[in-house]
Protein backbone atom coordinates (compact mmCIF):
# COMPACT_ATOMS: atom_id res chain seq x y z
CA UNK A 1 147.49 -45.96 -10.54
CA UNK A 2 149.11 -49.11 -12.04
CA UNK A 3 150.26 -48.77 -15.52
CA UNK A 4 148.97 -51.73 -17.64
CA UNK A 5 152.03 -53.39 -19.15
CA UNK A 6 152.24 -54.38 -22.73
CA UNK A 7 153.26 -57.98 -23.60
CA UNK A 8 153.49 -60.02 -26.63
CA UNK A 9 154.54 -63.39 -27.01
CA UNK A 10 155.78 -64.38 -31.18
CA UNK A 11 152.79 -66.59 -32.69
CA UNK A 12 154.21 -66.62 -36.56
CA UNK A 13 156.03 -70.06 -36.73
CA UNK A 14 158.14 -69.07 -39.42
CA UNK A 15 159.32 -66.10 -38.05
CA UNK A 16 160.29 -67.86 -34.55
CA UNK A 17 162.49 -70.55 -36.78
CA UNK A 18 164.20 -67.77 -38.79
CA UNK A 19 165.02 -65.69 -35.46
CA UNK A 20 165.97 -69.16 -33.53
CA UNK A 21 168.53 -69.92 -36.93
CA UNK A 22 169.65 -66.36 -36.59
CA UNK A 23 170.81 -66.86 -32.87
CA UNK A 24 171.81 -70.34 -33.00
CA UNK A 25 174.25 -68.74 -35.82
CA UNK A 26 175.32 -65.96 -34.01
CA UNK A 27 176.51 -68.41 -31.14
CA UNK A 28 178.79 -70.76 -33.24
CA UNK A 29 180.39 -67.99 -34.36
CA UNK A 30 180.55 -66.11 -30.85
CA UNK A 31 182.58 -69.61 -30.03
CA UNK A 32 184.59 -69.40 -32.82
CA UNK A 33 186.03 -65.67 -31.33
CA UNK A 34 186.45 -67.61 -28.06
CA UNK A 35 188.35 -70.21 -29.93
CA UNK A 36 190.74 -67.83 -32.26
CA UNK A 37 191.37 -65.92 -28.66
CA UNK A 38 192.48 -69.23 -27.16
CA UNK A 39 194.75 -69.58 -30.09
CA UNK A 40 196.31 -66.36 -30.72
CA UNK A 41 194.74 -65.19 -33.76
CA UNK A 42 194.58 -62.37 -35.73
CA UNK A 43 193.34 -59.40 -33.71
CA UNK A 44 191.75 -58.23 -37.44
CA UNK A 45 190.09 -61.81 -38.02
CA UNK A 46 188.62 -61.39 -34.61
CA UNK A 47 186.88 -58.65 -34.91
CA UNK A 48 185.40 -59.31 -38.32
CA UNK A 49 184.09 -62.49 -37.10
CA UNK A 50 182.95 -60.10 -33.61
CA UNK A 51 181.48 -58.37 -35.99
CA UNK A 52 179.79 -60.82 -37.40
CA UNK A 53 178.28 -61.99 -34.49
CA UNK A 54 176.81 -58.42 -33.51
CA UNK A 55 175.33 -58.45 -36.80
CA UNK A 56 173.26 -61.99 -36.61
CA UNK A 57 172.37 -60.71 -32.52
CA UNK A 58 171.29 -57.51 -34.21
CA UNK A 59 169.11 -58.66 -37.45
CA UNK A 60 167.39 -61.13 -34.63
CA UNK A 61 166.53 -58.81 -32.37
CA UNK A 62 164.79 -56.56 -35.10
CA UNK A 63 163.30 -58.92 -37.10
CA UNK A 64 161.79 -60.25 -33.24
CA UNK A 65 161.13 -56.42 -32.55
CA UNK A 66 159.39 -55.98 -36.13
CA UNK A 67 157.32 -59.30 -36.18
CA UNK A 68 156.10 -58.81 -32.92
CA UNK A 69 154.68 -54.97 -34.13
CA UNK A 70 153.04 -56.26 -37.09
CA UNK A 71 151.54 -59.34 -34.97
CA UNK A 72 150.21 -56.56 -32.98
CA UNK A 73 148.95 -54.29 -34.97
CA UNK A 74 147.21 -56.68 -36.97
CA UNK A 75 145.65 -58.36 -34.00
CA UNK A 76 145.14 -54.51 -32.42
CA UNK A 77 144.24 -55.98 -29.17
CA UNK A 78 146.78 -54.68 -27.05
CA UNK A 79 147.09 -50.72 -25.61
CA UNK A 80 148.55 -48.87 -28.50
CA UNK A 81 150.40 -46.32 -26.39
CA UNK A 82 152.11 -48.87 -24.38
CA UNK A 83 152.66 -51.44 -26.90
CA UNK A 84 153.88 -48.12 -28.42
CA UNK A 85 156.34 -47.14 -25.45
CA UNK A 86 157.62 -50.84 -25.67
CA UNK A 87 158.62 -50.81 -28.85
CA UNK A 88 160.61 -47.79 -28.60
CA UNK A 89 162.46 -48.70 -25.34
CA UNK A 90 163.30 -52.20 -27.67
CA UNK A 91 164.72 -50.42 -30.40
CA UNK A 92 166.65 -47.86 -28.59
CA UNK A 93 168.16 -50.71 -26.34
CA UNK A 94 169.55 -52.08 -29.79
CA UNK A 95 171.25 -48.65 -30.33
């Protein structure tokens, strides 16, 4: 028996420009650690701004991960249990 895979594709506008910002943030600053490597920086200031960059890859991902759950349950027309088992393998690949 084939086991009906849950997709979702991001319709909210607003949230797809505040996730894109997010990432487009998080890789300036991932090429500003490539930069202060090539230069011999500051092991600390390299790992705050590493930091930094796990941070903005992070808040997109959930914000993705949580607009895409309320998108779904509002529209309800996907499976629940494996819209359900999707989320949960999304978050705990963030862990």
């Amino acid at each position: 028996m084939a086991v009906k895979k849950a997709t979702h594709v991001l319709s909210d506008q607003e949230q797809i420009d505040a996730i894109s910002k997010r990432v487009k943030r998080a890789q300036g600053q991932l090429g500003a650690v490539a930069r202060m490597l090539e230069e011999g920086r500051n092991c600390d200031e390299i790992v705050i701004q590493m930091s930094a960059v796990s941070k903005a890859i992070n808040t997109a991902a959930f914000t993705l991960i949580s607009a895409s759950l309320k998108e779904c349950i509002v529209e309800g027309k996907t499976d629940s249990d494996a819209v359900t088992a999707k989320l949960q393998k999304l978050f705990l690949s963030l862990a």
